[in-house]
C-alpha atoms as a PDB file:
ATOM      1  CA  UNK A   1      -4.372   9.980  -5.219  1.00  0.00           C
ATOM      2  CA  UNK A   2      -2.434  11.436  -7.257  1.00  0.00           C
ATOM      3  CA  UNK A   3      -2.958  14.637  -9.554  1.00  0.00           C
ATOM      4  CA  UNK A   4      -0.454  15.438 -12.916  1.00  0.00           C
ATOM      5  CA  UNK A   5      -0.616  18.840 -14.184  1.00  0.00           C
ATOM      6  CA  UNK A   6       1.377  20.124 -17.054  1.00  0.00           C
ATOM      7  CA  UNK A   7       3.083  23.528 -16.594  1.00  0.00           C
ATOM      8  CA  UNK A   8       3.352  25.929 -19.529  1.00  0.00           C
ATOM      9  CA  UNK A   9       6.156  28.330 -19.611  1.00  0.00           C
ATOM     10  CA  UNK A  10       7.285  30.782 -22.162  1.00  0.00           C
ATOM     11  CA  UNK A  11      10.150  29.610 -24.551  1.00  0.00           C
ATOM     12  CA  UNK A  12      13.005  31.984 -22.809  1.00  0.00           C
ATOM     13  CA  UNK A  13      12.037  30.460 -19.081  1.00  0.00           C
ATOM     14  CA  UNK A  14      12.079  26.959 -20.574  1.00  0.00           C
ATOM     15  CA  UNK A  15      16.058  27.223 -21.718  1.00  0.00           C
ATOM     16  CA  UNK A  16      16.570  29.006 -18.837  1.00  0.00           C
ATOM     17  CA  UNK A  17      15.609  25.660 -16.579  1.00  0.00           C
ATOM     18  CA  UNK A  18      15.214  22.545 -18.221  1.00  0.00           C
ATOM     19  CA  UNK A  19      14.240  21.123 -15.417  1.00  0.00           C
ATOM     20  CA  UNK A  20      11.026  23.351 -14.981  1.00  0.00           C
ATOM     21  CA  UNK A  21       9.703  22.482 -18.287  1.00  0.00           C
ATOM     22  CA  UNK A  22       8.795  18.712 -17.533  1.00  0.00           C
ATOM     23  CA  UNK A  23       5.952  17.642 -15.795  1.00  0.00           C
ATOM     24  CA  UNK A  24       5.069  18.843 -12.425  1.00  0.00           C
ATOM     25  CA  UNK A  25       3.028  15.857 -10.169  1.00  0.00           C
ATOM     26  CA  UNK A  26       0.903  16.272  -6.695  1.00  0.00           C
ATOM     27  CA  UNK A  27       0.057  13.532  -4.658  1.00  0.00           C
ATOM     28  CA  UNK A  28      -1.786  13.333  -1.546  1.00  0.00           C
ATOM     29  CA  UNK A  29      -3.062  10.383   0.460  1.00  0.00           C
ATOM     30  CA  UNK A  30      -6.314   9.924   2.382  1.00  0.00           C
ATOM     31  CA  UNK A  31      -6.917  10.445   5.598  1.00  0.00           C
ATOM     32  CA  UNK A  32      -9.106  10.233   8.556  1.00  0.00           C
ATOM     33  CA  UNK A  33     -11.837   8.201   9.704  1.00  0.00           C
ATOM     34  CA  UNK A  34     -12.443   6.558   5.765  1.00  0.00           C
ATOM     35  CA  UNK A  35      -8.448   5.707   5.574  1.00  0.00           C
ATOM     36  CA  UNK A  36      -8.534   4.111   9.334  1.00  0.00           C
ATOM     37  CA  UNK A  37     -12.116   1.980   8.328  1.00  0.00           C
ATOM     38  CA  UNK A  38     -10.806   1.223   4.952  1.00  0.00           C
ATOM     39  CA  UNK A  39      -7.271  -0.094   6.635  1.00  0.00           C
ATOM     40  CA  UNK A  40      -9.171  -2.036   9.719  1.00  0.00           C
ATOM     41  CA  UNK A  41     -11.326  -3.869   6.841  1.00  0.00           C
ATOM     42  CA  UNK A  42      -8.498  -5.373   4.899  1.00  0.00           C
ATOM     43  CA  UNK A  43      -6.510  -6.511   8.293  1.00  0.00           C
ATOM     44  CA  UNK A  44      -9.766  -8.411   9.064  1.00  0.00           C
ATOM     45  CA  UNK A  45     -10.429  -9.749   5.805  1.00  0.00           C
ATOM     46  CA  UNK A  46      -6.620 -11.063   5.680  1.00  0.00           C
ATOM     47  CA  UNK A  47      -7.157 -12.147   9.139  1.00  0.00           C
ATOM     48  CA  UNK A  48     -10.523 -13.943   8.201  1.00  0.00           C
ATOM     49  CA  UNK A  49      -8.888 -15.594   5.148  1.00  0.00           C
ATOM     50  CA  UNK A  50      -6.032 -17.516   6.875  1.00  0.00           C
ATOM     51  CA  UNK A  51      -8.491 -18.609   9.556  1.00  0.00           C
ATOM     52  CA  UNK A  52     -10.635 -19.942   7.157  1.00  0.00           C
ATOM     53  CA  UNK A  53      -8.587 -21.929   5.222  1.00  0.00           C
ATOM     54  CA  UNK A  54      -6.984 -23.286   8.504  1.00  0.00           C
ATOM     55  CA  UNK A  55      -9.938 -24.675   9.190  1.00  0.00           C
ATOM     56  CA  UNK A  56     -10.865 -26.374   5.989  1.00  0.00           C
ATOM     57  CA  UNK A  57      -6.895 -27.890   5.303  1.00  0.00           C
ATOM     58  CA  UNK A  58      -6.268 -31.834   5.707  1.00  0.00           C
ATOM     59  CA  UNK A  59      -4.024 -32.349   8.227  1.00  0.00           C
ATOM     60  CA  UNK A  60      -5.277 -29.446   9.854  1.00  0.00           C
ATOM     61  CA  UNK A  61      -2.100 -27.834  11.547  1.00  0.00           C
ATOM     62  CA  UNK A  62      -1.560 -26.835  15.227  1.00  0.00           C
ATOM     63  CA  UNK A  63      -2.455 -23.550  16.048  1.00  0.00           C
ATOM     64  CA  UNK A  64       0.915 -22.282  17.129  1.00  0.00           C
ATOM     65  CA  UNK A  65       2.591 -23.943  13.680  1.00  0.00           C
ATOM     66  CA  UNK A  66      -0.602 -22.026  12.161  1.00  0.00           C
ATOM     67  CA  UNK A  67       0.298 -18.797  13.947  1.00  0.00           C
ATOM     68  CA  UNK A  68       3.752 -18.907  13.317  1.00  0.00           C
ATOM     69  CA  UNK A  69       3.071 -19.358   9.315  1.00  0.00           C
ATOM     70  CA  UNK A  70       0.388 -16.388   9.684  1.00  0.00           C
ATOM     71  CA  UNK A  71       3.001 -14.243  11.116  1.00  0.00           C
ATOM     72  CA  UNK A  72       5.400 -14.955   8.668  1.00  0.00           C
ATOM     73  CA  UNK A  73       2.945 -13.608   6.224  1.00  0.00           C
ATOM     74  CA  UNK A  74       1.893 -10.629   8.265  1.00  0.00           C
ATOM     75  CA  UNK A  75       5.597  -9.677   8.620  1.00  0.00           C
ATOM     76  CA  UNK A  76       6.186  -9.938   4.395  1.00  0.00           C
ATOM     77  CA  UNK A  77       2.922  -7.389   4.059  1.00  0.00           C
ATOM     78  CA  UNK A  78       4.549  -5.277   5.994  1.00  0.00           C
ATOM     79  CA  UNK A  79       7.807  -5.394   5.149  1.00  0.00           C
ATOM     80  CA  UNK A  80       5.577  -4.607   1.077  1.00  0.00           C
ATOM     81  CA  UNK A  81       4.191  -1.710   2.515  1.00  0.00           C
ATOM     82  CA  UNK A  82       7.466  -0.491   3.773  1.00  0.00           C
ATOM     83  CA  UNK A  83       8.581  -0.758   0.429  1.00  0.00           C
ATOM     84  CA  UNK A  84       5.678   0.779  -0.671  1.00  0.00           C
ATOM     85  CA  UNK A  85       6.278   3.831   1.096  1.00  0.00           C
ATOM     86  CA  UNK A  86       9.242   4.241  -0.468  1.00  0.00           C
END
């Protein structure tokens, strides 16, 4: 979440610092119990997806050519959020 406030300063502090005259942003990021439910939800609703639509493909794969393919995707997501983080 993420807050942007503008900061007013008088004309002499402004030439002063340039650099104080543009905008000033906050950000904070959930927490707690919420964050951890919120995060446990989408893992099982990936989780649930991939199962699913193993079960309903034609040729239905193995389950270790299935797992390997699943964590192939598991490893790009978090190799996003790393990126994300950033």
């Amino acid at each position: 979440v993420c807050v942007h406030t503008r900061v007013y300063m008088s004309a002499a502090a402004a030439s002063s610092s340039p650099a104080a005259s543009s905008d000033a942003a906050e950000c904070s990021l959930l927490g707690g119990p919420f964050a951890i439910c919120v995060q446990i939800g989408l893992a099982a609703a990936a989780i649930a997806t991939l199962v699913v639509k193993r079960h309903t493909e034609r040729p239905r794969r193995p389950w270790l050519v299935w797992f390997f393919d699943a964590s192939k995707q598991a490893f790009a997501g978090f190799l996003q959020h790393c990126v994300n983080l950033v």
